[in-house]
C-alpha atoms as a PDB file:
ATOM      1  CA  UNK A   1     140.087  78.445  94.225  1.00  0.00           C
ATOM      2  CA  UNK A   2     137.804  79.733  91.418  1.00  0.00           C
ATOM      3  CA  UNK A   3     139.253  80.153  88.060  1.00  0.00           C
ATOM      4  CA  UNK A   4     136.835  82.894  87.135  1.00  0.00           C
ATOM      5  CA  UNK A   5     137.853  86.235  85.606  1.00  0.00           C
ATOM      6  CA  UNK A   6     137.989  89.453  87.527  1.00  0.00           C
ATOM      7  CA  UNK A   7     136.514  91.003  84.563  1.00  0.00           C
ATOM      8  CA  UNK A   8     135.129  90.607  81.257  1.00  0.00           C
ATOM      9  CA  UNK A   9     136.131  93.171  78.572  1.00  0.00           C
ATOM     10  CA  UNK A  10     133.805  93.375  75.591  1.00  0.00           C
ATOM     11  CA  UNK A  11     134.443  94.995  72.322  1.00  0.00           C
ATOM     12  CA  UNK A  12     132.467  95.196  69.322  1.00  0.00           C
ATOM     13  CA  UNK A  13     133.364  95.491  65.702  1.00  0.00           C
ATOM     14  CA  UNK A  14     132.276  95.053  62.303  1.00  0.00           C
ATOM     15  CA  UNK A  15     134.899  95.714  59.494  1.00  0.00           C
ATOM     16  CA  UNK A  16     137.168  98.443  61.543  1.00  0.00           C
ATOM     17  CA  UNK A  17     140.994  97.522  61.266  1.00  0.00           C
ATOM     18  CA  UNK A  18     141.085 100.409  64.373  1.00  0.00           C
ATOM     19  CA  UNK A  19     139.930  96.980  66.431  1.00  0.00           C
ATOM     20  CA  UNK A  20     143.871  96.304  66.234  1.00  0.00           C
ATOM     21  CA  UNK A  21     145.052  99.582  68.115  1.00  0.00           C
ATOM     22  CA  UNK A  22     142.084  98.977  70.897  1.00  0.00           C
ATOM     23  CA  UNK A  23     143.468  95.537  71.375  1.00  0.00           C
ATOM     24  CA  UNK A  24     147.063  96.673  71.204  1.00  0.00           C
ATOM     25  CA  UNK A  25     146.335  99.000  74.383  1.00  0.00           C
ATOM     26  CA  UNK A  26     143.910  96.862  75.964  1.00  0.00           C
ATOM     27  CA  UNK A  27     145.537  93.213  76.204  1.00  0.00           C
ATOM     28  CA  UNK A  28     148.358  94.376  78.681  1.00  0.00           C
ATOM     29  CA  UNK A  29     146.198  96.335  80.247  1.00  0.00           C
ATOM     30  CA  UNK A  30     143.546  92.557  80.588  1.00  0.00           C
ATOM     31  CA  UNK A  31     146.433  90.084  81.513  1.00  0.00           C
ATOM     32  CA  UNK A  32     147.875  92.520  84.112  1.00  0.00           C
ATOM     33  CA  UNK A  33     144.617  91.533  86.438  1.00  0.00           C
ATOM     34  CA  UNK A  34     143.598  88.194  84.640  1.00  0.00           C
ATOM     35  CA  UNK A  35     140.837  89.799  82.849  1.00  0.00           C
ATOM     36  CA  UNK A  36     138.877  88.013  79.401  1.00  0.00           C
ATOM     37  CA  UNK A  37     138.858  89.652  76.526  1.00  0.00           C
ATOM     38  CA  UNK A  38     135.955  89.164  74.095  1.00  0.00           C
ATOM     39  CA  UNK A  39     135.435  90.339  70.504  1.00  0.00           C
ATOM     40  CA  UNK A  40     131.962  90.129  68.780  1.00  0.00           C
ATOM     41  CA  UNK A  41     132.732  90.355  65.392  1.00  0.00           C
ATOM     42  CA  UNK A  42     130.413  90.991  62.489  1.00  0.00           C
ATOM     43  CA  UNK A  43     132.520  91.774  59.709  1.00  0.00           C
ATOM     44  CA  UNK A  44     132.833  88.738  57.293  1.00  0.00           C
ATOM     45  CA  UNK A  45     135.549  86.120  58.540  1.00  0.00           C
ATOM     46  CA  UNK A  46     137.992  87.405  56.519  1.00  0.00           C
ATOM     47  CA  UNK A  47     138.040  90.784  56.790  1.00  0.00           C
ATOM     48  CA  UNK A  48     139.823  90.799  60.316  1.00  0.00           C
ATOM     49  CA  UNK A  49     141.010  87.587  60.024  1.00  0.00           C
ATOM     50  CA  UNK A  50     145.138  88.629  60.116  1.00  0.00           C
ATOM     51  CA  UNK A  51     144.027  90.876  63.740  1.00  0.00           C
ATOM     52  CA  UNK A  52     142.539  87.701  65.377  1.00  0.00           C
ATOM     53  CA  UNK A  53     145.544  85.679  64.807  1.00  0.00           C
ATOM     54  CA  UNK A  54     147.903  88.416  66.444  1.00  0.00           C
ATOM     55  CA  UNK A  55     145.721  87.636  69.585  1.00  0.00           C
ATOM     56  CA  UNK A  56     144.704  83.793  69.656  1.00  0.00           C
ATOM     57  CA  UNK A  57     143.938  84.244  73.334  1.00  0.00           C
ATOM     58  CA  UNK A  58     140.726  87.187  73.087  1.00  0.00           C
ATOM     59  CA  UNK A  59     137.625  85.149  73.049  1.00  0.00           C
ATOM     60  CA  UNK A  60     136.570  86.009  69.015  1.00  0.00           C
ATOM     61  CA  UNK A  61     133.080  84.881  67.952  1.00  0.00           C
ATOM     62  CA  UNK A  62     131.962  85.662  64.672  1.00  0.00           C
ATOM     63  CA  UNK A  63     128.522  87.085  64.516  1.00  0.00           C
ATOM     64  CA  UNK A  64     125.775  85.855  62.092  1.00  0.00           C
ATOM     65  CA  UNK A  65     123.633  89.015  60.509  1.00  0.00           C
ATOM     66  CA  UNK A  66     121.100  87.202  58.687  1.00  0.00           C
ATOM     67  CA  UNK A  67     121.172  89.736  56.445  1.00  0.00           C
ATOM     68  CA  UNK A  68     120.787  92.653  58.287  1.00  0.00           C
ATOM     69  CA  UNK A  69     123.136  95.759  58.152  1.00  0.00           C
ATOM     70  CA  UNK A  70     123.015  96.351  62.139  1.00  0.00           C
ATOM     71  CA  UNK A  71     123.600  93.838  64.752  1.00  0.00           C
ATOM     72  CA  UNK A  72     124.759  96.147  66.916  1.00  0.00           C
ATOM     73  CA  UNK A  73     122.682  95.534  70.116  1.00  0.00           C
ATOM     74  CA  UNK A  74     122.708  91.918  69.503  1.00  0.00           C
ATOM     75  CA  UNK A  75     126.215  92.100  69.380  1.00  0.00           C
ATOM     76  CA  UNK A  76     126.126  93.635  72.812  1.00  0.00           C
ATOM     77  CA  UNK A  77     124.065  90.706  73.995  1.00  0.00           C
ATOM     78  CA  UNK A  78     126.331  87.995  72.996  1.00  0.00           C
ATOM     79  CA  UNK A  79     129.082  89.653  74.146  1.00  0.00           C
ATOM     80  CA  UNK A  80     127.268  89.505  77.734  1.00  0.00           C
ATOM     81  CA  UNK A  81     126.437  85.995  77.315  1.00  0.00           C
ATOM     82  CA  UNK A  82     129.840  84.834  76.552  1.00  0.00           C
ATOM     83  CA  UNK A  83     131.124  86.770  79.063  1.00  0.00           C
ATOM     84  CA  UNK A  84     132.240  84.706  82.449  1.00  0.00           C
ATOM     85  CA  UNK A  85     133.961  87.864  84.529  1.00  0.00           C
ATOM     86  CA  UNK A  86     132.685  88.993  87.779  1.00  0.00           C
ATOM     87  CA  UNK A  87     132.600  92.715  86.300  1.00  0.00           C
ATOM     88  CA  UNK A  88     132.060  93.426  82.533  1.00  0.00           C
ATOM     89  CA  UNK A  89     132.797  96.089  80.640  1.00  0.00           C
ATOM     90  CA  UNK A  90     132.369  97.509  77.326  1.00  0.00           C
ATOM     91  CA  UNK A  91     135.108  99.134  74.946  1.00  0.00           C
ATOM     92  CA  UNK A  92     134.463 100.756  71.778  1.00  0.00           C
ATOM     93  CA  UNK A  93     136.616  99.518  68.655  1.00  0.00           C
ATOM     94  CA  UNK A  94     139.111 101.951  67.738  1.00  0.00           C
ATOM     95  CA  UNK A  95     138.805 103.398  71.472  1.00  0.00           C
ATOM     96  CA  UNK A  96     142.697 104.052  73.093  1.00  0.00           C
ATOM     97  CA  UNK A  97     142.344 103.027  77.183  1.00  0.00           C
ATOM     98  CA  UNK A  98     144.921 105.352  78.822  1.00  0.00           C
ATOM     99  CA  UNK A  99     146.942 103.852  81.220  1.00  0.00           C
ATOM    100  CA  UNK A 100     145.574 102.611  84.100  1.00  0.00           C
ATOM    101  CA  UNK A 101     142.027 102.761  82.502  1.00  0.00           C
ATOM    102  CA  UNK A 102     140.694  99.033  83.489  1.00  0.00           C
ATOM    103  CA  UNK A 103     142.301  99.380  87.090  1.00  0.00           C
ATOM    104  CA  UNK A 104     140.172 102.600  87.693  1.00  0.00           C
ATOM    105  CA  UNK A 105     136.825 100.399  86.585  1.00  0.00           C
ATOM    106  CA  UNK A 106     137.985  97.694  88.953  1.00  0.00           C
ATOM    107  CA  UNK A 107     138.959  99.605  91.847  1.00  0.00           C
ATOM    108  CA  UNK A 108     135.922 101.540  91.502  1.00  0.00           C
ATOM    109  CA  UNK A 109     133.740  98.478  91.119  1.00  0.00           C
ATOM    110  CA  UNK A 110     135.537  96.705  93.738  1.00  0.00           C
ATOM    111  CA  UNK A 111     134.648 100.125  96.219  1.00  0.00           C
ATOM    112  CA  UNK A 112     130.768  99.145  95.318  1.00  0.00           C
ATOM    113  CA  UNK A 113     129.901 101.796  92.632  1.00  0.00           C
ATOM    114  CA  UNK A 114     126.842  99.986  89.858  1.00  0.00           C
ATOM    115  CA  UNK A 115     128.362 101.478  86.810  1.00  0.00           C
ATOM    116  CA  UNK A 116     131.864 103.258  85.644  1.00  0.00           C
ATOM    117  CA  UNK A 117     132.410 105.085  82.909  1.00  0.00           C
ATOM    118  CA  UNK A 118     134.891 108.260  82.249  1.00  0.00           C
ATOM    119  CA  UNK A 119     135.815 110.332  79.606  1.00  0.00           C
ATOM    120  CA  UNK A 120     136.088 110.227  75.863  1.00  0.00           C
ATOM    121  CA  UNK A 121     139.077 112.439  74.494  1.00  0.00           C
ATOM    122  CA  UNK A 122     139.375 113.522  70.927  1.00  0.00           C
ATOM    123  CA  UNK A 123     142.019 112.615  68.876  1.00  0.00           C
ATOM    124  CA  UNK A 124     141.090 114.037  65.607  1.00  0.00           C
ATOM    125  CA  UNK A 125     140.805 117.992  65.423  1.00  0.00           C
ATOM    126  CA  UNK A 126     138.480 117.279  63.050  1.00  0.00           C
ATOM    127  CA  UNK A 127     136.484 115.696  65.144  1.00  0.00           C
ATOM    128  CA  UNK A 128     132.764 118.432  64.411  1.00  0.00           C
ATOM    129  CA  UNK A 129     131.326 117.419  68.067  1.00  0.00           C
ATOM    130  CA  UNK A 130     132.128 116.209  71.433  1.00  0.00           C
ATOM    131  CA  UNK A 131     130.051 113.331  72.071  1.00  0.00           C
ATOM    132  CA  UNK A 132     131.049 112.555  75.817  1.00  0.00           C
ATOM    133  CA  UNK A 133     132.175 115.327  77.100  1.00  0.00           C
ATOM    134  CA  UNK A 134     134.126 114.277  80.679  1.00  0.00           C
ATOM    135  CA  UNK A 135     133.926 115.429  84.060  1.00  0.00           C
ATOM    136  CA  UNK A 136     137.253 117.130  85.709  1.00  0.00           C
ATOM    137  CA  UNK A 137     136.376 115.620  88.937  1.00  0.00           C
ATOM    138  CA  UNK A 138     134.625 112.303  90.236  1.00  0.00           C
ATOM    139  CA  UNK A 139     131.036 112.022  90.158  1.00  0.00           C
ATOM    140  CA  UNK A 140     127.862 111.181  89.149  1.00  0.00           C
ATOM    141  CA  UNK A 141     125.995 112.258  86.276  1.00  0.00           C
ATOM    142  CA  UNK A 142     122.695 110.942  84.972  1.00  0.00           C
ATOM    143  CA  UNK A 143     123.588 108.766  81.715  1.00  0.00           C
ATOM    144  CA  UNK A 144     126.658 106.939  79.583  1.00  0.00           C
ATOM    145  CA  UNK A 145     127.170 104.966  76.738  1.00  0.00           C
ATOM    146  CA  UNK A 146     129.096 101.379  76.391  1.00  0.00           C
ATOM    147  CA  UNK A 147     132.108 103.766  74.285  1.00  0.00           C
ATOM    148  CA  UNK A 148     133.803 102.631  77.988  1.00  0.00           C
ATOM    149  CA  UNK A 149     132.302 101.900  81.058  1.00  0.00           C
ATOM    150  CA  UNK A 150     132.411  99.275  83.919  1.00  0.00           C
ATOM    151  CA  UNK A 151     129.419  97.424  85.515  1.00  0.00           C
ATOM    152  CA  UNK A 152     128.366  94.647  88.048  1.00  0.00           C
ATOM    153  CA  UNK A 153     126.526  91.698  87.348  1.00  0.00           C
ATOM    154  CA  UNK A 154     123.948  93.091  89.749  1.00  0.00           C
ATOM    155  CA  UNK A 155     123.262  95.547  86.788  1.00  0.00           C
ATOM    156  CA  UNK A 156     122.766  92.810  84.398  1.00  0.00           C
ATOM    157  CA  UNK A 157     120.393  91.053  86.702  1.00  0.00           C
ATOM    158  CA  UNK A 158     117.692  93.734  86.668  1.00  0.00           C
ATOM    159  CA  UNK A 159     118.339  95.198  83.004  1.00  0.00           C
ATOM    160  CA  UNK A 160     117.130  92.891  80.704  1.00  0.00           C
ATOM    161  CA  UNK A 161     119.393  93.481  77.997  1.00  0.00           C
ATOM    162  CA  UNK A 162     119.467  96.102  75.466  1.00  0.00           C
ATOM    163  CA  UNK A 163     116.997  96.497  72.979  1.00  0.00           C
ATOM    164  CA  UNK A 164     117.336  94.824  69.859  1.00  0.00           C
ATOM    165  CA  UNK A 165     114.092  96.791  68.160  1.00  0.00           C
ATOM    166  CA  UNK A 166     117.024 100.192  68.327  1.00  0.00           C
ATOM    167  CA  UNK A 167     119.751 100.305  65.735  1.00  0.00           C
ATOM    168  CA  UNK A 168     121.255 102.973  67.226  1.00  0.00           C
ATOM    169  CA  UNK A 169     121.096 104.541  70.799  1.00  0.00           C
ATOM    170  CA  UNK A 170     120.552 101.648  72.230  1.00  0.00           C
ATOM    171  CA  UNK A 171     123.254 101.998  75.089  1.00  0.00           C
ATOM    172  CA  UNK A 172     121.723 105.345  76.109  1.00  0.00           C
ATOM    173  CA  UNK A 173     118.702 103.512  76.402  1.00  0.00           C
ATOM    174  CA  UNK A 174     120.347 100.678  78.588  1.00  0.00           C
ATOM    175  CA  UNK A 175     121.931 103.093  81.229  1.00  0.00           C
ATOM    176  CA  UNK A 176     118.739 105.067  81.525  1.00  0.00           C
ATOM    177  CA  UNK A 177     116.620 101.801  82.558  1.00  0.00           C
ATOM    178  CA  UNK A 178     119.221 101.194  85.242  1.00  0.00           C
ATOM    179  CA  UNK A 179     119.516 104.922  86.732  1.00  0.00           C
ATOM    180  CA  UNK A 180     115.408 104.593  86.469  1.00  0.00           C
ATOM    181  CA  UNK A 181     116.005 101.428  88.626  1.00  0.00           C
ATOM    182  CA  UNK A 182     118.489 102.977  91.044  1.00  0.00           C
ATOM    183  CA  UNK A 183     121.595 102.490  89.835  1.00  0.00           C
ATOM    184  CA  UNK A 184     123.840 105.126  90.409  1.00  0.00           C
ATOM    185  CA  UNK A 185     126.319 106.070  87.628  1.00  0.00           C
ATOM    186  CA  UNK A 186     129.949 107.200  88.491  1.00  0.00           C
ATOM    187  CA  UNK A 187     132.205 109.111  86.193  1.00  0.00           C
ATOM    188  CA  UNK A 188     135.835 108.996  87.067  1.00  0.00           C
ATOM    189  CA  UNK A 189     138.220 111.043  84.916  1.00  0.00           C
ATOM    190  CA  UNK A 190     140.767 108.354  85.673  1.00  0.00           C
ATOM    191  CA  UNK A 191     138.423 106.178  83.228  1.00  0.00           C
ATOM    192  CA  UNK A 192     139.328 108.249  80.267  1.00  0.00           C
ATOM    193  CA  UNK A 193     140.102 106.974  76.135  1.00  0.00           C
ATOM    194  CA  UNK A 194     140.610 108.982  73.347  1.00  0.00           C
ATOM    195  CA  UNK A 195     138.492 108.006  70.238  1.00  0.00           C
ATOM    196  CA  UNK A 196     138.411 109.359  66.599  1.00  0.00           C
ATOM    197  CA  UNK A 197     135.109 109.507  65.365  1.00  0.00           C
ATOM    198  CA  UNK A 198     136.124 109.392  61.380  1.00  0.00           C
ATOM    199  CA  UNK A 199     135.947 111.971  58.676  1.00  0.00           C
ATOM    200  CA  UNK A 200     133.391 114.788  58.135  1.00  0.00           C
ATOM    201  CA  UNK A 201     131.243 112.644  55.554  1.00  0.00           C
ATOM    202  CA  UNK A 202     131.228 109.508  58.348  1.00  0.00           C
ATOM    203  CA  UNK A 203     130.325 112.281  60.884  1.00  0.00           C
ATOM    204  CA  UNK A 204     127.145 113.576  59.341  1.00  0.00           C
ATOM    205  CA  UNK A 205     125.705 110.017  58.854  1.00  0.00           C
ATOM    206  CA  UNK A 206     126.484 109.210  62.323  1.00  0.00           C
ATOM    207  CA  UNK A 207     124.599 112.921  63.037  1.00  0.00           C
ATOM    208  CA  UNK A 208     121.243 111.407  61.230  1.00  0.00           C
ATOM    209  CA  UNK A 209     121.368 107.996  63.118  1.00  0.00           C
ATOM    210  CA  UNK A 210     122.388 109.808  66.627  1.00  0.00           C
ATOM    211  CA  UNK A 211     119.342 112.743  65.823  1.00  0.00           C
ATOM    212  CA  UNK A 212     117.070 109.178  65.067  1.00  0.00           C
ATOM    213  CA  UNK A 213     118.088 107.226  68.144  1.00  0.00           C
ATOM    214  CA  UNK A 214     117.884 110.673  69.990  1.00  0.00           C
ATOM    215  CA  UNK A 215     114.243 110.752  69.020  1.00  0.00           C
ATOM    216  CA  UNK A 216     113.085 107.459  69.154  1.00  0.00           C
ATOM    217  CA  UNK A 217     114.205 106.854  73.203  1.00  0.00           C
ATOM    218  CA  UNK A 218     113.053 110.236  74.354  1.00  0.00           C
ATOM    219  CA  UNK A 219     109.645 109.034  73.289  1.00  0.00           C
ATOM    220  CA  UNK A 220     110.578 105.742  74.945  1.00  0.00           C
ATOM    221  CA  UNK A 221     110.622 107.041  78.210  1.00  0.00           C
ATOM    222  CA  UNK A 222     109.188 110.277  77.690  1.00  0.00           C
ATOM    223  CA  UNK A 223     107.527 110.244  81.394  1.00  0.00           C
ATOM    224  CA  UNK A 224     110.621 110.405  82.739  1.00  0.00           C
ATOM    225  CA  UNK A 225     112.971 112.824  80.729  1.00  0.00           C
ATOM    226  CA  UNK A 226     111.017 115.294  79.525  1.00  0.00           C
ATOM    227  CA  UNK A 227     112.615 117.614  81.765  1.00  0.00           C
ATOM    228  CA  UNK A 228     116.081 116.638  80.620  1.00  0.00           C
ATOM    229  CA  UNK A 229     114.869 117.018  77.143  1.00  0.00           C
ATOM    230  CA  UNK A 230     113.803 120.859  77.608  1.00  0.00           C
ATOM    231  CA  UNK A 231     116.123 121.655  80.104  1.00  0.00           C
ATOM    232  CA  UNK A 232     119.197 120.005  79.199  1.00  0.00           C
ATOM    233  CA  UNK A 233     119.128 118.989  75.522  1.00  0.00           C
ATOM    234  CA  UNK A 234     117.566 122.304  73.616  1.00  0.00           C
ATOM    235  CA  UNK A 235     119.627 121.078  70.212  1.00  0.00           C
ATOM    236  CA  UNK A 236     117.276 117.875  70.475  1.00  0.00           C
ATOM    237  CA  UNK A 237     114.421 120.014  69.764  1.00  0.00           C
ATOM    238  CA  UNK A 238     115.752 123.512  68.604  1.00  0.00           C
ATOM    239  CA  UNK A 239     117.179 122.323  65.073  1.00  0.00           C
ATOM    240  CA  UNK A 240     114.115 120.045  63.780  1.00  0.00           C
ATOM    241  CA  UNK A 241     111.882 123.033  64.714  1.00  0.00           C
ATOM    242  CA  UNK A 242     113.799 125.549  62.749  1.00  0.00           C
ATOM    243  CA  UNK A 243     113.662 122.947  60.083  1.00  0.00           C
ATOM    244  CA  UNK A 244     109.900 122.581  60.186  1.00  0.00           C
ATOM    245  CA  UNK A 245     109.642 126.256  59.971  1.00  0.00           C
ATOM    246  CA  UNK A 246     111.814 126.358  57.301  1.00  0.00           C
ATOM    247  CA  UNK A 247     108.724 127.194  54.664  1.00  0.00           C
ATOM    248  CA  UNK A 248     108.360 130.591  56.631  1.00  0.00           C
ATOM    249  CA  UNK A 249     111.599 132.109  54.897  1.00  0.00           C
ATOM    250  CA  UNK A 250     109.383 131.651  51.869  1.00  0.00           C
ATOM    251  CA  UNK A 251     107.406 134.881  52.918  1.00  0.00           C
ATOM    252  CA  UNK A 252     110.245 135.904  55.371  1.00  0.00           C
ATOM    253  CA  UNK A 253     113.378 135.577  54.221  1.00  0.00           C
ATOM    254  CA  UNK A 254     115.358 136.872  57.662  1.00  0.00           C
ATOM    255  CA  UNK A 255     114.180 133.847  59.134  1.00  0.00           C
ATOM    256  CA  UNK A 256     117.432 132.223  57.458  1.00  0.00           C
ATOM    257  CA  UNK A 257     119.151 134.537  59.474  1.00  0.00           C
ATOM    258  CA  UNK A 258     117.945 132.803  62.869  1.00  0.00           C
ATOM    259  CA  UNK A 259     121.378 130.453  62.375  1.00  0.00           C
ATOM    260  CA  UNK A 260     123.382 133.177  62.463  1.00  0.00           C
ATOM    261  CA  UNK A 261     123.184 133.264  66.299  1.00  0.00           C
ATOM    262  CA  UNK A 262     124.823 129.341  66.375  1.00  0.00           C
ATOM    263  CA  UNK A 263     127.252 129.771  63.319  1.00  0.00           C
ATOM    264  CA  UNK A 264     128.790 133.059  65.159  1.00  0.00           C
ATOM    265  CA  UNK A 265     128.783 130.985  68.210  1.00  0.00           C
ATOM    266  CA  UNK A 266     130.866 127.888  66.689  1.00  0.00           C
ATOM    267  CA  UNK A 267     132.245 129.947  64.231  1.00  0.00           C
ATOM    268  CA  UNK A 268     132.096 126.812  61.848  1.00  0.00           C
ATOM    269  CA  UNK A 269     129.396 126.682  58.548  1.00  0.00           C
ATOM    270  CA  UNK A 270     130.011 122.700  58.462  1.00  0.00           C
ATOM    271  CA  UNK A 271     128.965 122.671  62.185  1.00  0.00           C
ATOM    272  CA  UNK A 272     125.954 124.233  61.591  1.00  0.00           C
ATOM    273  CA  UNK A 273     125.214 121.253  58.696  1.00  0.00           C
ATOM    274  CA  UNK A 274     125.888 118.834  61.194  1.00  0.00           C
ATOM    275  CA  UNK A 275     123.382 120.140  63.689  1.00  0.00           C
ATOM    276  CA  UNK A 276     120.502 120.305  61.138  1.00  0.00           C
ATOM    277  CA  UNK A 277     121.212 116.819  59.789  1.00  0.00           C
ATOM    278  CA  UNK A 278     121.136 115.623  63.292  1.00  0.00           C
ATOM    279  CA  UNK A 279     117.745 117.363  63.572  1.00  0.00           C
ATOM    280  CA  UNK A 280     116.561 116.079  60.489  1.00  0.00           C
ATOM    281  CA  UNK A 281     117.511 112.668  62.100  1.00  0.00           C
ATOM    282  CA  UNK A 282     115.086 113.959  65.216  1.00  0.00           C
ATOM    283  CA  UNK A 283     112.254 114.496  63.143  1.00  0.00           C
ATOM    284  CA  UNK A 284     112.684 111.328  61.073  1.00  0.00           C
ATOM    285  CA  UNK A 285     112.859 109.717  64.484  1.00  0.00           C
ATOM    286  CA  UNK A 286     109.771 111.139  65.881  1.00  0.00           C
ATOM    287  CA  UNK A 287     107.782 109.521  63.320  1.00  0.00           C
ATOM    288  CA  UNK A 288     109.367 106.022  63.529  1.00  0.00           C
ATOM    289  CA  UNK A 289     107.014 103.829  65.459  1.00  0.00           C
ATOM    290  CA  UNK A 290     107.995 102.111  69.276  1.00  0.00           C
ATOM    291  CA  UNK A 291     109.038  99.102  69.094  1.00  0.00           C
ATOM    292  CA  UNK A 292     109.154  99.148  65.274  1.00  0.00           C
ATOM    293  CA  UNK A 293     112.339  96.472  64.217  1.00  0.00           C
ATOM    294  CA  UNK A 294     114.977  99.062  62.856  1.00  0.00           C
ATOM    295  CA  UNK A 295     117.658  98.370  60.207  1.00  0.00           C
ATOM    296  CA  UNK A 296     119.011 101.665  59.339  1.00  0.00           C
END
């Protein structure tokens, strides 16, 4: 009889203490179906040290930077090499499962669906932005990131990993090599955790690298979603224009007036801010080489 885990649940972290709540939810959760539970954790061995003794039994490596400020799509790939489960699945740090989150993956998995993902609630009201917005009903829908979602090994097999030349974006990147190579992506609302994405100033620096990242893999497969881009994604493209024309409200002054259709939309000035750093993060992105190593 094989020993081998029904699962493998990977989480990432580098110097979040919101690890401890993830793990809090997500160990019960892990031994109720024999699953491993792995950490990859970049923060200096200290730093979470008095977390990874609550749980002596997660799988805890501590990940070398070589002096670099992101690891984080290495960090996904050691996570996937130390992982032994038939399924694997990813968890964001200070992510809450819901109940019954890692028996919807399974059960889904088990049914023959590629990938699983679901949901990602709010739990700040602060929060500027809803990153993953979920589906009310089961279905499919065209990308995800690793914030939660299930996959089979199959997946694995064919993707060769993500791509350590991205900093940032790199999961979007993942899941859209694997829906270009027929994988079908399932969202189940039954899938769901809630996630606080940190205060305002946290926010707009995680606008700029998201606007970067945004950039960088719409050029990388440009071929294939530059439909998606247009037709789906306008604020990709809409705010670093109006930035670029910017110099016309030298001469024209009402062109400042041009945001006054999105801010009495949103009804929120800091909104607004948000959008236009995460455009200036578009246009910094669309000069930023392919395949250029990125550290920031």
């Amino acid at each position: 009889m094989s020993n081998r885990p029904i699962a493998s649940i990977m989480i990432i972290v580098k110097d979040d203490p919101g690890v401890a709540e993830t793990l809090a939810l997500t160990v019960p959760q892990a031994q109720s179906v024999g699953a491993q539970l792995i950490v990859v954790d970049a923060s200096a061995p200290s730093t979470l040290a008095h977390i990874r003794q609550e749980y002596p039994d997660v799988v805890w490596e501590y990940f070398k930077q070589h002096g670099k400020h992101i690891t984080i799509p290495e960090q996904r790939n050691r996570a996937l090499e130390l992982a032994t489960g038939k399924y694997l699945i990813f968890l964001d740090s200070s992510c809450q499962p819901v109940e019954g989150w890692l028996t919807a993956i399974l059960e889904n998995l088990e049914a023959g669906e590629d990938i699983v993902c679901g949901p990602v609630h709010d739990t700040n009201a602060k929060n500027l932005v809803r990153y993953i917005p979920g589906r009310a009903e089961k279905g499919y829908v065209d990308d995800c990131t690793t914030v939660s979602v299930g996959l089979t090994r199959a997946v694995i097999a064919k993707i060769t990993g993500f791509d350590t030349n991205l900093a940032y974006g790199e999961d979007v990147d993942f899941f859209w090599r694997a829906k270009d190579a027929g994988f079908a992506i399932c969202s189940d609302p039954r899938v769901a955790v809630s996630h606080d994405w940190g205060p305002t100033d946290e926010q707009f620096r995680r606008a700029f690298r998201y606007g970067r990242s945004r950039a960088i893999i719409h050029k990388k497969h440009i071929k294939r979603r530059w439909r998606q881009l247009l037709l789906k994604e306008p604020h990709v493209w809409i705010y670093p224009l109006y930035i670029v024309g910017l110099p016309i409200a030298i001469v024209w002054p009402w062109y400042l007036l041009f945001l006054a259709v999105p801010l009495l939309k949103n009804r929120s000035f800091t909104l607004i801010i948000h959008h236009l750093v995460f455009g200036w993060g578009v246009l910094v992105g669309v000069f930023t080489p392919l395949g250029s190593k990125q550290d920031h």
